[in-house]
C-alpha atoms as a PDB file:
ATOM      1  CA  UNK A   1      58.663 211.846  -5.210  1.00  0.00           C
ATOM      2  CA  UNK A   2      62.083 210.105  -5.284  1.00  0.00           C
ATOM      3  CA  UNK A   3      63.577 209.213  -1.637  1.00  0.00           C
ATOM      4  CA  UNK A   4      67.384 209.546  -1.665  1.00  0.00           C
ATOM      5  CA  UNK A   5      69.329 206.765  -2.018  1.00  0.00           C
ATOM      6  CA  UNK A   6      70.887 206.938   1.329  1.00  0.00           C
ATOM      7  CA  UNK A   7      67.933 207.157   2.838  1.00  0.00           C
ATOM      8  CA  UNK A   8      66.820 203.577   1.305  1.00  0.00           C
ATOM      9  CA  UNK A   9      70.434 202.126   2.792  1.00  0.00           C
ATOM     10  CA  UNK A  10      70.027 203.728   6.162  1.00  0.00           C
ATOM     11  CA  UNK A  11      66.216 201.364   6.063  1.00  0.00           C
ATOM     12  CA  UNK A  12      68.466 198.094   4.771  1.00  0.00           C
ATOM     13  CA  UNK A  13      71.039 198.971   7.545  1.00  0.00           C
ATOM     14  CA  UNK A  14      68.323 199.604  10.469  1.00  0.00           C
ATOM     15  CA  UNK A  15      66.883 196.124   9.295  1.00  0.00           C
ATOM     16  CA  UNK A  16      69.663 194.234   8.960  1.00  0.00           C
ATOM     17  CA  UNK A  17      70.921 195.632  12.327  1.00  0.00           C
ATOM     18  CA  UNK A  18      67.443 194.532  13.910  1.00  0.00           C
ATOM     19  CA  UNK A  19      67.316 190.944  12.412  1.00  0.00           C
ATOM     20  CA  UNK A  20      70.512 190.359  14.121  1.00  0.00           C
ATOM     21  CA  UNK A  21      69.877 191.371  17.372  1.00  0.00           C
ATOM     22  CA  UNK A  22      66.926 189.434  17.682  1.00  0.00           C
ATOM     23  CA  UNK A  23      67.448 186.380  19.503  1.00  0.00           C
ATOM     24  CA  UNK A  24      66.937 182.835  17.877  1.00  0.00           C
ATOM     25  CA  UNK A  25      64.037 180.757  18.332  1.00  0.00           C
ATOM     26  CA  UNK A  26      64.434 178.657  21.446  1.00  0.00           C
ATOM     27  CA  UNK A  27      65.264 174.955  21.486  1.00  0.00           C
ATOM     28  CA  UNK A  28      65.021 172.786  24.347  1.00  0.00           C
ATOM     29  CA  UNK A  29      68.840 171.642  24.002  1.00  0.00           C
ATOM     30  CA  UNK A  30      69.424 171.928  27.447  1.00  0.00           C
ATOM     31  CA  UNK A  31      66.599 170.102  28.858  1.00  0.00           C
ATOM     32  CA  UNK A  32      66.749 167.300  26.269  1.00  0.00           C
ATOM     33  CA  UNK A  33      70.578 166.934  27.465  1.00  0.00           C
ATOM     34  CA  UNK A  34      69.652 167.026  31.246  1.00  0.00           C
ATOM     35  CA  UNK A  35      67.019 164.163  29.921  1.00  0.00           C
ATOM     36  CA  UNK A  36      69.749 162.200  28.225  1.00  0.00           C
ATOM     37  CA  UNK A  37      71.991 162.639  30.962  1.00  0.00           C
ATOM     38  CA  UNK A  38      69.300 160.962  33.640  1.00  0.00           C
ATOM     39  CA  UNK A  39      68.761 157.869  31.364  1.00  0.00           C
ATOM     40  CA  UNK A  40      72.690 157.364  30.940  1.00  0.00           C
ATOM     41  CA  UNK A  41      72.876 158.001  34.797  1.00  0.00           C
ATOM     42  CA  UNK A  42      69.756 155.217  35.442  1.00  0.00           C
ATOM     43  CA  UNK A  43      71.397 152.768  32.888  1.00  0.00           C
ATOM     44  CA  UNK A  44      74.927 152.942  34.618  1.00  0.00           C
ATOM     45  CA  UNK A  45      73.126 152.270  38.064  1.00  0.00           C
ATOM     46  CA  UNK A  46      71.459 149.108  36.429  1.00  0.00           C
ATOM     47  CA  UNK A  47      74.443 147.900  35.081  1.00  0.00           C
ATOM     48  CA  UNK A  48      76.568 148.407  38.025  1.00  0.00           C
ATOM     49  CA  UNK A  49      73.420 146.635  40.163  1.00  0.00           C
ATOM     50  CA  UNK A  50      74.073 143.867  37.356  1.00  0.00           C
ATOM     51  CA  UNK A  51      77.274 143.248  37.386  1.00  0.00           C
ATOM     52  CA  UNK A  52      77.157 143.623  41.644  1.00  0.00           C
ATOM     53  CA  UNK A  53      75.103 140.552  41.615  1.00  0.00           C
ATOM     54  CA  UNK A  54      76.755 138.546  38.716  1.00  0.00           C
ATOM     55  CA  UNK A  55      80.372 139.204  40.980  1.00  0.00           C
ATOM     56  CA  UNK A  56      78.194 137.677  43.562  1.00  0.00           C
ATOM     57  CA  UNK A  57      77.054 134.540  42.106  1.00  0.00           C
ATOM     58  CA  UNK A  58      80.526 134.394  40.925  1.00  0.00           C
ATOM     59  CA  UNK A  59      81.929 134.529  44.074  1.00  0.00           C
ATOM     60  CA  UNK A  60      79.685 131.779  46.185  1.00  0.00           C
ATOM     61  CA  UNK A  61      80.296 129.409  43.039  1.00  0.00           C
ATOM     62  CA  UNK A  62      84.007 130.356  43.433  1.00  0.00           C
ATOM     63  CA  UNK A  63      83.259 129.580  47.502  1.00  0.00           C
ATOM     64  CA  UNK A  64      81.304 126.224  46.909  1.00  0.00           C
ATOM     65  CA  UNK A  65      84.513 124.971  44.537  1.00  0.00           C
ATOM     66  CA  UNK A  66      87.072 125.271  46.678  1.00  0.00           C
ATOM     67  CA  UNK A  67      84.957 123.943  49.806  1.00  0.00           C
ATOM     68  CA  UNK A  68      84.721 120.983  47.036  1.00  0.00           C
ATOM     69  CA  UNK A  69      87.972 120.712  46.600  1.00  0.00           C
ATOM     70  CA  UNK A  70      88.569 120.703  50.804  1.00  0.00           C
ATOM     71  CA  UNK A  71      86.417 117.821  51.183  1.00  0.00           C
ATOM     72  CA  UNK A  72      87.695 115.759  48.573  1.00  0.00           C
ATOM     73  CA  UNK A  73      91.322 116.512  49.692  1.00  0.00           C
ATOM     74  CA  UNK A  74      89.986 115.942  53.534  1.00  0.00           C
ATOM     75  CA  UNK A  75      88.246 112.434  52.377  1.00  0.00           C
ATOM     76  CA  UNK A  76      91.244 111.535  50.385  1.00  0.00           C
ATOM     77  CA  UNK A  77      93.229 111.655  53.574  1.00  0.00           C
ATOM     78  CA  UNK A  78      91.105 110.847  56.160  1.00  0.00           C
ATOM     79  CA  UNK A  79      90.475 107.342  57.197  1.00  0.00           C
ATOM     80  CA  UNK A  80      86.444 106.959  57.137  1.00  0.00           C
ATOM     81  CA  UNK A  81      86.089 106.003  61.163  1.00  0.00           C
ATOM     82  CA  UNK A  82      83.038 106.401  63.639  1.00  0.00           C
ATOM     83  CA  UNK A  83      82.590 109.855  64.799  1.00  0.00           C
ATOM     84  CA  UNK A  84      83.750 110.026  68.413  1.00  0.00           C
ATOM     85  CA  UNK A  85      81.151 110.561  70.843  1.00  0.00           C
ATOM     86  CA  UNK A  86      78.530 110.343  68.475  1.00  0.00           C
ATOM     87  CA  UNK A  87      75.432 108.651  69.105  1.00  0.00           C
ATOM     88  CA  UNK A  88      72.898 108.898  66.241  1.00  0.00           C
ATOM     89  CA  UNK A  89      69.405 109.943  66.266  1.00  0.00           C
ATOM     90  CA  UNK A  90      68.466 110.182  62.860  1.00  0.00           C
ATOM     91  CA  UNK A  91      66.302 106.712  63.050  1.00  0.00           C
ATOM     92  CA  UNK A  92      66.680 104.503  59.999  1.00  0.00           C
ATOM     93  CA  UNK A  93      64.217 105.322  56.831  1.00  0.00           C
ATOM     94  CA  UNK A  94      64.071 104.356  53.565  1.00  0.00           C
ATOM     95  CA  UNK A  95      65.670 106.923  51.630  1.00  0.00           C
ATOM     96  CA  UNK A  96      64.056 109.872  50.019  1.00  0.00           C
ATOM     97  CA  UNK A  97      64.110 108.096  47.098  1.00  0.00           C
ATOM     98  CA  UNK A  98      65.316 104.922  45.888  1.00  0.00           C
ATOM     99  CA  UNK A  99      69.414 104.116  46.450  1.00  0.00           C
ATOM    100  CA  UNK A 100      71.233 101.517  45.111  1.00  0.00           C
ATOM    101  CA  UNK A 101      73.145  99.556  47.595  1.00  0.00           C
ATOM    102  CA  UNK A 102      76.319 100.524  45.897  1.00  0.00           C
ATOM    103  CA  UNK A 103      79.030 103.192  46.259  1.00  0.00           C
ATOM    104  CA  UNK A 104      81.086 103.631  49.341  1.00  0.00           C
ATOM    105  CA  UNK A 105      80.605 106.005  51.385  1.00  0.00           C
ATOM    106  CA  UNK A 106      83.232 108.579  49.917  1.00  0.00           C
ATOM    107  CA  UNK A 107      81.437 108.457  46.540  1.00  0.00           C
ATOM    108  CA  UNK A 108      78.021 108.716  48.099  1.00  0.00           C
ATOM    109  CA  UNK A 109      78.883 112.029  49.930  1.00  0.00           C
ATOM    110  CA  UNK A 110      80.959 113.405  46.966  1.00  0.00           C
ATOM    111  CA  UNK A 111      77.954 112.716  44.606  1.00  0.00           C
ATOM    112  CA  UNK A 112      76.026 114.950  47.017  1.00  0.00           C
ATOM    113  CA  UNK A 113      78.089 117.043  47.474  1.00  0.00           C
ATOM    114  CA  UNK A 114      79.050 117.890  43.562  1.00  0.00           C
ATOM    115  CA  UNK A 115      74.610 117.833  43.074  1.00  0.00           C
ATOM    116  CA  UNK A 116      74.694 120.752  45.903  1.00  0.00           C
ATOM    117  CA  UNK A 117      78.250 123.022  44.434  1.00  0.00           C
ATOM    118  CA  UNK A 118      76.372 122.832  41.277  1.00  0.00           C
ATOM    119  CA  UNK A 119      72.838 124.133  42.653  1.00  0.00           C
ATOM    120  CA  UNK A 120      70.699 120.536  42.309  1.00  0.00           C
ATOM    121  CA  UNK A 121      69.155 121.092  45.900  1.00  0.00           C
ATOM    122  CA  UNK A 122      66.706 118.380  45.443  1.00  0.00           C
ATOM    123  CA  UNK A 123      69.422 116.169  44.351  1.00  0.00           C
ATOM    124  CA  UNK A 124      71.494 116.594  46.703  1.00  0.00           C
ATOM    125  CA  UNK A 125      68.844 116.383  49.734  1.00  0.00           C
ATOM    126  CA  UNK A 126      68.503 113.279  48.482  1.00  0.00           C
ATOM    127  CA  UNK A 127      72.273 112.381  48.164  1.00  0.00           C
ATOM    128  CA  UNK A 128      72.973 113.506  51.560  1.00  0.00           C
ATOM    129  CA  UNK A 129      69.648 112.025  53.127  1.00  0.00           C
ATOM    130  CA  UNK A 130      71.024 108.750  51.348  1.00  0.00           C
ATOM    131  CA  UNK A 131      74.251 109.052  52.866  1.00  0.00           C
ATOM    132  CA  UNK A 132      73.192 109.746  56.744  1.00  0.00           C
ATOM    133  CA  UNK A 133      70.995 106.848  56.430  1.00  0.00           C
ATOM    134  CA  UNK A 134      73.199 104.386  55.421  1.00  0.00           C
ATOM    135  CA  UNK A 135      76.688 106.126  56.976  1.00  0.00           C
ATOM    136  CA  UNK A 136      75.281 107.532  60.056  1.00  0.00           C
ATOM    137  CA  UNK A 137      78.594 106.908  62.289  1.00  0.00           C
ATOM    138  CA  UNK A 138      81.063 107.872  59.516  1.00  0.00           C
ATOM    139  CA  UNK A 139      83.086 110.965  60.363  1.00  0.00           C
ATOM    140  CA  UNK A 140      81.814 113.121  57.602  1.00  0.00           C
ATOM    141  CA  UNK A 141      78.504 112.573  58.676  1.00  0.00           C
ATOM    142  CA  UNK A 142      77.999 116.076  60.555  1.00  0.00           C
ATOM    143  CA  UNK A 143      79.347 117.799  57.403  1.00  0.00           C
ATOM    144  CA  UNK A 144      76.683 115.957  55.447  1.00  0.00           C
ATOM    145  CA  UNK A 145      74.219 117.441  57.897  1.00  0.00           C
ATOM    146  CA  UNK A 146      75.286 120.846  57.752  1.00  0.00           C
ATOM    147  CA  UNK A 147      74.748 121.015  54.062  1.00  0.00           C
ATOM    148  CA  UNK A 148      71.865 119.372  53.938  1.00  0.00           C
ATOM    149  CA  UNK A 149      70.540 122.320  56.225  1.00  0.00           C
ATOM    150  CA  UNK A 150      72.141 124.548  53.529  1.00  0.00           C
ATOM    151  CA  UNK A 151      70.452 123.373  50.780  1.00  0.00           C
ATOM    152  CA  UNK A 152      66.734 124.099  52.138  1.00  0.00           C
ATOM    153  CA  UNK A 153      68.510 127.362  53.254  1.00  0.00           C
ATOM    154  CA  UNK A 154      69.584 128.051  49.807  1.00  0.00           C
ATOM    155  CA  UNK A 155      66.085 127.141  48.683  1.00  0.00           C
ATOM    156  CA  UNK A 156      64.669 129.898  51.039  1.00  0.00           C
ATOM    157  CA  UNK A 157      62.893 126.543  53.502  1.00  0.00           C
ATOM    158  CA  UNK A 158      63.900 127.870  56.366  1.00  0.00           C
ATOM    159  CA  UNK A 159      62.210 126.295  59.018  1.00  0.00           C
ATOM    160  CA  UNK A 160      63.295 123.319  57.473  1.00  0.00           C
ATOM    161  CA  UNK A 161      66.570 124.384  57.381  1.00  0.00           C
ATOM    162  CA  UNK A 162      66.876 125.675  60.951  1.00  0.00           C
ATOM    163  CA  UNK A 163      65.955 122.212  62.182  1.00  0.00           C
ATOM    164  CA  UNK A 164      68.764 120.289  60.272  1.00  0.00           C
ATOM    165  CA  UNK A 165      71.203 122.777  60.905  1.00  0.00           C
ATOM    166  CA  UNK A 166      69.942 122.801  65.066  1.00  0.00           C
ATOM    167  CA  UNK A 167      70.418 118.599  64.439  1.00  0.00           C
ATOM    168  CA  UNK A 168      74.380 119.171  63.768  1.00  0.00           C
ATOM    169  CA  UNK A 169      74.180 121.345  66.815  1.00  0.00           C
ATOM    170  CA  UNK A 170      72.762 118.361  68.881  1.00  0.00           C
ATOM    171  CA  UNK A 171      73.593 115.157  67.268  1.00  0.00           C
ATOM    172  CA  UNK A 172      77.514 116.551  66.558  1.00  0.00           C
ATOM    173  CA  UNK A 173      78.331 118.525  69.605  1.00  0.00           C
ATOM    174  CA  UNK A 174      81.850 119.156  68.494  1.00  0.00           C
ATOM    175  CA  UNK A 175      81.213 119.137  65.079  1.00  0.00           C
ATOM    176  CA  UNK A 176      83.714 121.669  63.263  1.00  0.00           C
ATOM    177  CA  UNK A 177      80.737 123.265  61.439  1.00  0.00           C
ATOM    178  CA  UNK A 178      78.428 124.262  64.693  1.00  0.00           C
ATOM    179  CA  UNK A 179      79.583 128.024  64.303  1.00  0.00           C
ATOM    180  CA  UNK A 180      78.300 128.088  60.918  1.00  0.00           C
ATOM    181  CA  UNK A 181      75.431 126.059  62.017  1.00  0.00           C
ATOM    182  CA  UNK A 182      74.721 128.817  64.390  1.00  0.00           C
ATOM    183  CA  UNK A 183      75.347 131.550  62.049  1.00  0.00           C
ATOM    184  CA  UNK A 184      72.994 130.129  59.471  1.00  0.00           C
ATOM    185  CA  UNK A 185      70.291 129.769  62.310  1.00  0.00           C
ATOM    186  CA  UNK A 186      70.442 133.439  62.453  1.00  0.00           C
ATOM    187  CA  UNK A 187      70.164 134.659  59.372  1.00  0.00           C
ATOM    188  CA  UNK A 188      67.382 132.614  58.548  1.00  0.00           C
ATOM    189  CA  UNK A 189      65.548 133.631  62.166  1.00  0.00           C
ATOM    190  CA  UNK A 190      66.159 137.029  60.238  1.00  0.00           C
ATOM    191  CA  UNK A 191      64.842 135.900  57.168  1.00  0.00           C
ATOM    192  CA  UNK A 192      61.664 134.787  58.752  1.00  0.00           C
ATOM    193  CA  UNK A 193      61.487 137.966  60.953  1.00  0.00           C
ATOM    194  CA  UNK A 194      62.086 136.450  64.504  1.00  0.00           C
ATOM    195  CA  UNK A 195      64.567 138.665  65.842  1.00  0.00           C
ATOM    196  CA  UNK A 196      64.697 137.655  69.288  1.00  0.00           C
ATOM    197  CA  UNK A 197      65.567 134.189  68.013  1.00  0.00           C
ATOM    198  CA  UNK A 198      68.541 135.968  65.759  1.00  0.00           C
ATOM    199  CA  UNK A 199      70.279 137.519  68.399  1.00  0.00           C
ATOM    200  CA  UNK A 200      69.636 134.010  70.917  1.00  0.00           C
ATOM    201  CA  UNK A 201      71.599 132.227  68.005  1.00  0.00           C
ATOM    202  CA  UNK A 202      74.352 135.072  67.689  1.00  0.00           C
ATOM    203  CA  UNK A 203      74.795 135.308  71.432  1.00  0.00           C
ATOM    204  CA  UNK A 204      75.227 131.225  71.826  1.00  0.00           C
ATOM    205  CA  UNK A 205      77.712 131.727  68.494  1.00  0.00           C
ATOM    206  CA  UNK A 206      79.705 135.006  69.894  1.00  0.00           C
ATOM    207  CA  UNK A 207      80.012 132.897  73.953  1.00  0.00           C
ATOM    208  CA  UNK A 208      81.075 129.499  71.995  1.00  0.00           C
ATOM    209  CA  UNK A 209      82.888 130.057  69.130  1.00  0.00           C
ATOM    210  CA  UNK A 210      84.513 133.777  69.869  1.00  0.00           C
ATOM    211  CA  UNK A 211      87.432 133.281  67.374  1.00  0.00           C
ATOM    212  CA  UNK A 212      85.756 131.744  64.432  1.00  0.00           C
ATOM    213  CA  UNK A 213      85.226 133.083  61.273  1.00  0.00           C
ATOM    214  CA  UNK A 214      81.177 132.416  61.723  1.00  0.00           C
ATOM    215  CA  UNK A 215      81.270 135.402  64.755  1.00  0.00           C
ATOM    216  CA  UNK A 216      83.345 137.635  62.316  1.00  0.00           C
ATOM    217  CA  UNK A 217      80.924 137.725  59.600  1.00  0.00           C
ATOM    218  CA  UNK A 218      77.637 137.675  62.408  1.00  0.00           C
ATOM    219  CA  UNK A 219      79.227 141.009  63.460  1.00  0.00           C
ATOM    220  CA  UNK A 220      78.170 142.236  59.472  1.00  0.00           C
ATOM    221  CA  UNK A 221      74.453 140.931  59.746  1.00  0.00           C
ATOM    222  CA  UNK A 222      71.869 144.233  60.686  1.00  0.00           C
ATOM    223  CA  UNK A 223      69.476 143.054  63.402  1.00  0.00           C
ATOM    224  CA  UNK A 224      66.468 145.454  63.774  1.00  0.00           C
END
């Protein structure tokens, strides 16, 4: 029996018809571009974490250079004379390690004090140990205290550090760095979890030094 022709083309029509209308095989597009999209979004954080802390660094190096460039201007014009109303404590030691005789005292604080800008702690422990020892009545000599607290601060030693930078609060009682003697007591109280010391150390800073720059930035610090 021959079927009609248009039978046959109505078949190829119905067909066609139905192969179209059927939808295409699925492809996880969309969840392979949310996918994508999370990685790019977890890659920008890191970066931006990255370059957070580089501006950082950046910034206390920038800090430490021009505080370098304050005390060498300061030593360059300031006669070296006995501290006024200083009486030392420190009692005289050897030195940390082995100092030549040599060097005034300008040149023995700047050579700490260019070991501790550049990050040589140890070095410049030493340096400023040195120069305490031998220069104990110069006028620079609560400055080299202070950063010799700050560099076992900066090395995360902070008991050590809170008793060197409590020894420019006693031995230099008008010393122009007690508020940021104070303020680095308390962040390393923090640091060390005693928060009842923290706020003793910001109270004493806020009643003393009101107007300083220390208070200012103490009012940043989160105390549990």
């Amino acid at each position: 029996m021959t079927i009609p022709v248009y039978r046959i083309l109505t078949a190829v029509m119905v067909i066609v018809l139905l192969g179209a209308c059927t939808p295409p095989p699925t492809t996880p597009v969309s969840s392979n571009l949310t996918l994508e999209m999370r990685r790019l979004h977890s890659s920008l954080n890191s970066q931006q974490q990255t370059v957070q802390k580089l501006s950082h660094q950046v910034a206390e190096l920038e800090t430490r250079l021009q505080q370098q460039s304050m005390e060498i201007e300061q030593l360059r014009q300031t006669p070296q004379t006995t501290q006024a109303g200083y009486l030392p404590t420190r009692a005289a030691q050897p030195a940390t390690t082995p100092a030549p005789g040599e060097g005034s005292p300008t040149e023995v604080y700047l050579q700490a004090f260019g070991d501790y800008a550049s990050g040589r702690y140890q070095a410049a422990v030493h340096g400023f140990e040195n120069f305490l020892q031998r220069f104990p009545n110069n006028s620079y000599a609560s400055n080299a205290q202070f950063w010799l607290g700050d560099c076992y601060f900066n090395q995360q030693q902070y008991p050590v550090a809170i008793q060197e930078f409590e020894r420019v609060l006693n031995d230099y009682p008008s010393a122009p760095k007690n508020p940021d003697a104070l303020l680095k007591i308390a962040i390393a109280q923090l640091q060390l979890g005693a928060t009842d010391e923290a706020r003793q150390a910001i109270d004493s800073l806020n009643q003393r030094y009101p107007k300083s720059t220390a208070t200012q930035k103490a009012q940043e610090l989160a105390i549990p």
